[in-house]
C-alpha atoms as a PDB file:
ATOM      1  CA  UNK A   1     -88.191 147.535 -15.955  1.00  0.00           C
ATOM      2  CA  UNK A   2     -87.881 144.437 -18.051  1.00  0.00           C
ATOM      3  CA  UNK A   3     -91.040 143.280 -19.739  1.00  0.00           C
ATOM      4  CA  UNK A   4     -91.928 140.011 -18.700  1.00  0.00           C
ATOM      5  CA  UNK A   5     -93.659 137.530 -20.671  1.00  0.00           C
ATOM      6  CA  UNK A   6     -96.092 136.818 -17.994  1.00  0.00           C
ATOM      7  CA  UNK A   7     -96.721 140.248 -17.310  1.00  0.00           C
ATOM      8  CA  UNK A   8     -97.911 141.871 -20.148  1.00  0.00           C
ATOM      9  CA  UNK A   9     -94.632 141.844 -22.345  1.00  0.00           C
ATOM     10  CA  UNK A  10     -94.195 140.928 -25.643  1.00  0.00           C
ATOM     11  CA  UNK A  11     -96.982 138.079 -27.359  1.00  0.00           C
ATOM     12  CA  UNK A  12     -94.347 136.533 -29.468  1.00  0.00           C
ATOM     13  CA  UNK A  13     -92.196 135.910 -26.372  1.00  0.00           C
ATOM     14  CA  UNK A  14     -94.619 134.402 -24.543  1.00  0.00           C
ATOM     15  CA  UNK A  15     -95.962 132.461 -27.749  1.00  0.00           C
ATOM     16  CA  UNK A  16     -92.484 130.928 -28.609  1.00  0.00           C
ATOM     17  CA  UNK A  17     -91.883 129.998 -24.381  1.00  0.00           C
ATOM     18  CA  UNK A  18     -95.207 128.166 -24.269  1.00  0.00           C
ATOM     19  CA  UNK A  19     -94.019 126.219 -27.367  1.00  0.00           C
ATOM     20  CA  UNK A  20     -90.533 126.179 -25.954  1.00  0.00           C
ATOM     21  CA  UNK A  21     -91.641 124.637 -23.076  1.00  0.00           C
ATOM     22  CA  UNK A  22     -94.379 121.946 -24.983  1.00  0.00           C
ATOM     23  CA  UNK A  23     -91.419 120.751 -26.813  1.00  0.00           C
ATOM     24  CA  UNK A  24     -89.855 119.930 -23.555  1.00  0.00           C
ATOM     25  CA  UNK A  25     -92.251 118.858 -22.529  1.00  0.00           C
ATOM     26  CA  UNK A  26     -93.298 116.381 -25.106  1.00  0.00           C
ATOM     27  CA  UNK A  27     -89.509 115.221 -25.012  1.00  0.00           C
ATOM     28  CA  UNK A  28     -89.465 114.654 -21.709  1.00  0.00           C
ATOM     29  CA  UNK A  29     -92.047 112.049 -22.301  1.00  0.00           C
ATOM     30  CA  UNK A  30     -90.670 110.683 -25.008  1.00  0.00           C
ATOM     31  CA  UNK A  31     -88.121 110.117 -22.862  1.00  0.00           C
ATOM     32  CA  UNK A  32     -89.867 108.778 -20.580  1.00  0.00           C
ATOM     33  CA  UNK A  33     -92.036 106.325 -22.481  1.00  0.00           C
ATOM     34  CA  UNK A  34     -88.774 104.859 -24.005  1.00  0.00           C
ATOM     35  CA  UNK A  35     -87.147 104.437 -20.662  1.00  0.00           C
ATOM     36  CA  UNK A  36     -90.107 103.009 -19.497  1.00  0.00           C
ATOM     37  CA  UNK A  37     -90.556 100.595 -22.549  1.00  0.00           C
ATOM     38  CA  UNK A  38     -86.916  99.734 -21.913  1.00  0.00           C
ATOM     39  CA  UNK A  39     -87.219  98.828 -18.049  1.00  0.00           C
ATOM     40  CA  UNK A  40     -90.602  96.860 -19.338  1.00  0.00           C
ATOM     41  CA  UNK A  41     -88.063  94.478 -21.957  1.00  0.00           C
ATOM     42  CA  UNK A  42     -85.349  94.430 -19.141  1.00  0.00           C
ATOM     43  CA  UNK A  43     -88.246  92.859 -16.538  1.00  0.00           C
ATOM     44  CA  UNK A  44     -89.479  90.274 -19.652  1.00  0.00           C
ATOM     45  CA  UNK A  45     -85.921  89.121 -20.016  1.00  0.00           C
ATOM     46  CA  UNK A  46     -85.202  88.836 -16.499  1.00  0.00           C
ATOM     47  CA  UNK A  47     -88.810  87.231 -15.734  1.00  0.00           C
ATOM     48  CA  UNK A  48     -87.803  84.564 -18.479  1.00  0.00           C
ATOM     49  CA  UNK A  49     -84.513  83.833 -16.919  1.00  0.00           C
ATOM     50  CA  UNK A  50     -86.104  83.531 -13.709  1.00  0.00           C
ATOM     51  CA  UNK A  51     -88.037  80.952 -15.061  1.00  0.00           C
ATOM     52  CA  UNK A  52     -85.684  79.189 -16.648  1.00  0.00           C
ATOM     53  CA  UNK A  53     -82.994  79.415 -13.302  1.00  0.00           C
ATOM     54  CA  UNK A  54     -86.116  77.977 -11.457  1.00  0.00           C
ATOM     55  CA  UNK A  55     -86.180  75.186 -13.845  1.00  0.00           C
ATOM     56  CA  UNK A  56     -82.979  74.331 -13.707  1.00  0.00           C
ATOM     57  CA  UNK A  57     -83.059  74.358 -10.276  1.00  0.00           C
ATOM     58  CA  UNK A  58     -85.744  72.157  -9.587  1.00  0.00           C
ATOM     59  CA  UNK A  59     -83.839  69.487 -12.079  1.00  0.00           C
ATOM     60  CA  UNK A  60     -80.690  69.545 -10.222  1.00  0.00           C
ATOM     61  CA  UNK A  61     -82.325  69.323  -6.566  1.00  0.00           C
ATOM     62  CA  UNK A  62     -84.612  66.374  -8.266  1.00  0.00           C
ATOM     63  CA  UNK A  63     -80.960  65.218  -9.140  1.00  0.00           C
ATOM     64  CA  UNK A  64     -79.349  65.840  -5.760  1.00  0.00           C
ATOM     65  CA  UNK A  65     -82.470  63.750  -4.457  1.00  0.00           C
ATOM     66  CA  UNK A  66     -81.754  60.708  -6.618  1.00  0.00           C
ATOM     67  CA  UNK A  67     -77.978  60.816  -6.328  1.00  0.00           C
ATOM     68  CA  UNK A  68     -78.569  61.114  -1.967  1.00  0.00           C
ATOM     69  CA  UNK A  69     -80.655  58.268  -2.155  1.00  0.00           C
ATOM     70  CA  UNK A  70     -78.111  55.849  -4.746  1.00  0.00           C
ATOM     71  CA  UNK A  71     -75.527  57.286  -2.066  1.00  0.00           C
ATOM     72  CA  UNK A  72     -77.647  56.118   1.097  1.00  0.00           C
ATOM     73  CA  UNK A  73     -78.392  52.822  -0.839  1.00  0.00           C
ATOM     74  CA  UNK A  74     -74.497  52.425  -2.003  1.00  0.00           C
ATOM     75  CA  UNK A  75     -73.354  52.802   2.118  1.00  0.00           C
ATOM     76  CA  UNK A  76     -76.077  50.339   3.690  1.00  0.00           C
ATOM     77  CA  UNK A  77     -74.558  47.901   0.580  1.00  0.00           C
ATOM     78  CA  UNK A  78     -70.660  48.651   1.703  1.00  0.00           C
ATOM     79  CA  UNK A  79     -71.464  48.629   5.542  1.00  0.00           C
ATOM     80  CA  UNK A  80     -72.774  44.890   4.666  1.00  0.00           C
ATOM     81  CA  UNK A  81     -70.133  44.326   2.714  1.00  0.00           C
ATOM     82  CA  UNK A  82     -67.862  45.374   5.467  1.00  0.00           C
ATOM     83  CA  UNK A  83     -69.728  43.384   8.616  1.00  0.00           C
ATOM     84  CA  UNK A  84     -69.066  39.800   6.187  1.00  0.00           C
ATOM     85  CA  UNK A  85     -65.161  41.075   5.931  1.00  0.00           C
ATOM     86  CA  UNK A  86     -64.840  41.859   9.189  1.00  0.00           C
ATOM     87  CA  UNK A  87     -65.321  38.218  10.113  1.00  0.00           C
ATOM     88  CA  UNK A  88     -61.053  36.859   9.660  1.00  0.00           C
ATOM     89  CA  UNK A  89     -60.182  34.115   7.617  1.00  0.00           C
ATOM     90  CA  UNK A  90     -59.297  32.256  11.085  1.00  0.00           C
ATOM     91  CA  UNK A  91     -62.852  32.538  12.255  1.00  0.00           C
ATOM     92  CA  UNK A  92     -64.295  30.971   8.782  1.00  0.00           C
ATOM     93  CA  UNK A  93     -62.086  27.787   8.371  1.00  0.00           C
ATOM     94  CA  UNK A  94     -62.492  27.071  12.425  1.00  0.00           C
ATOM     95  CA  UNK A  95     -63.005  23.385  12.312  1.00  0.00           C
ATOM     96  CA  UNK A  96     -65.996  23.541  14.850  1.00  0.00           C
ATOM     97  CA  UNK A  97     -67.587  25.566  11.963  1.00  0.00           C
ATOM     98  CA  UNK A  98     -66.279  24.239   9.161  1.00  0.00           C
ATOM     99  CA  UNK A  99     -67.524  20.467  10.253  1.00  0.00           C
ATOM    100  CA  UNK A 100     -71.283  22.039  10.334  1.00  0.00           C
ATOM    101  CA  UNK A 101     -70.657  21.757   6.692  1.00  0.00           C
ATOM    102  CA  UNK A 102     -69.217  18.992   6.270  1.00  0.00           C
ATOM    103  CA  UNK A 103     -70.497  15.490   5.493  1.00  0.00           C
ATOM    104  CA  UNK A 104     -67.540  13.540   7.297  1.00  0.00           C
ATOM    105  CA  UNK A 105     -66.043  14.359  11.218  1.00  0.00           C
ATOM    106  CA  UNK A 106     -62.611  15.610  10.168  1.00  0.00           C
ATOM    107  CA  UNK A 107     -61.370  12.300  12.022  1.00  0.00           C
ATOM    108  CA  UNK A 108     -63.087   9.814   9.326  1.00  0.00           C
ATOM    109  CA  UNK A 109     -61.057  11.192   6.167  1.00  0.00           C
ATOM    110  CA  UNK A 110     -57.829  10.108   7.435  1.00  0.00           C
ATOM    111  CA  UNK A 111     -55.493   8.521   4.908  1.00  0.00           C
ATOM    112  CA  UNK A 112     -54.752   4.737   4.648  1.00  0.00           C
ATOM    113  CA  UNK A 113     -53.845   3.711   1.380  1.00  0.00           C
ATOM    114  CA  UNK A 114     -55.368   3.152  -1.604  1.00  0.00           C
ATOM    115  CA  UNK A 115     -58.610   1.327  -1.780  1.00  0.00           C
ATOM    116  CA  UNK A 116     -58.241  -0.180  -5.656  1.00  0.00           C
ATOM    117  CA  UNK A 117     -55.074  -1.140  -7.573  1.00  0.00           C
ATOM    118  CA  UNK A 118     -54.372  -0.305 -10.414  1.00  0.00           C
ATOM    119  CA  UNK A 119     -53.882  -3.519 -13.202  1.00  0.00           C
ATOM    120  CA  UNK A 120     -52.442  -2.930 -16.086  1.00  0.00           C
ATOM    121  CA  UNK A 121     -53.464  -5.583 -18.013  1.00  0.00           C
ATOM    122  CA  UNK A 122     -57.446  -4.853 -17.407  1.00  0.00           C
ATOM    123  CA  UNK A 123     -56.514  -1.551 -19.043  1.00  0.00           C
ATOM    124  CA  UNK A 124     -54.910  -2.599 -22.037  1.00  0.00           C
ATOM    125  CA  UNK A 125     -57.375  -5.148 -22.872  1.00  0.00           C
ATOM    126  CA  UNK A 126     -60.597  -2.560 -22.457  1.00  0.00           C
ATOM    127  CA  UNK A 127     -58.591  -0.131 -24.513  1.00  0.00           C
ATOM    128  CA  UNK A 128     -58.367  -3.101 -27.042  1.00  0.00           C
ATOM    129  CA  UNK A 129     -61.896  -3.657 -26.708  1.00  0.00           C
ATOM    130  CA  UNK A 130     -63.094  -0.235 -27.003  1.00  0.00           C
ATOM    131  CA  UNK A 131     -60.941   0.438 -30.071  1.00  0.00           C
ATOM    132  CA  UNK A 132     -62.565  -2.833 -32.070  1.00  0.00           C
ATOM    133  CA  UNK A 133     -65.743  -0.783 -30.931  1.00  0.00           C
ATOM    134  CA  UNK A 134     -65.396   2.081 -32.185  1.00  0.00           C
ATOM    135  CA  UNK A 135     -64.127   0.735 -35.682  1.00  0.00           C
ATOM    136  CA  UNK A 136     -67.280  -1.762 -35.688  1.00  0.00           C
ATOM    137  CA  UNK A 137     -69.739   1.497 -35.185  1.00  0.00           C
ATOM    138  CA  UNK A 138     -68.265   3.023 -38.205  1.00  0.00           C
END
């Protein structure tokens, strides 16, 4: 029969397997406690960049806000834009329209002739008299 260390075999075997197995023991949780520690740093790190994705995100949907609004405000401007073009050229320089605006009936600016003459000789002489003028004021 074998002697066992558990059943009444040799004290130094038993002695040196207890010890055996508080070193493994005690390595295991080493082990352990560094693993641990290590998952701990990995949950930090990835808290923090959490933090900071949640940031970022909250910026660029505060962002996506503005820039949907400018884009709302920049289609209401272009669909009024778009109502005053779609009225022709035609439709703007219609004479019932365009005589709303206008001072005279279309029929009273007709053409016939020139009102004044022009004299020739009434121009040379003011000339004449505006040059003596001029050389007087200086």
């Amino acid at each position: 029969m074998n002697a066992s260390p558990w059943r009444g075999g040799d004290a130094n075997d038993c002695q040196r397997r207890r010890a055996q197995n508080r070193a493994s023991q005690r390595a295991f949780r080493e082990r352990k406690e560094k693993h641990v520690k290590g998952l701990e740093h990995q949950l930090e790190d990835l808290h923090e960049k959490h933090q900071d994705l949640l940031q970022s995100y909250t910026r660029q949907a505060d962002e996506v806000t503005k820039l949907t609004a400018r884009i709302a405000e920049l289609n209401a401007e272009l669909e009024a834009l778009r109502s005053c073009a779609d009225q022709s050229f035609s439709d703007l320089m219609s004479p019932d329209k365009f005589e709303k605006f206008d001072a005279f009936s279309g029929h009273d600016m007709l053409y016939n002739g020139p009102e004044c003459y022009f004299d020739k000789n009434a121009v040379d002489l003011n000339s004449e008299f505006a040059l003596h003028s001029f050389e007087d004021s200086l």
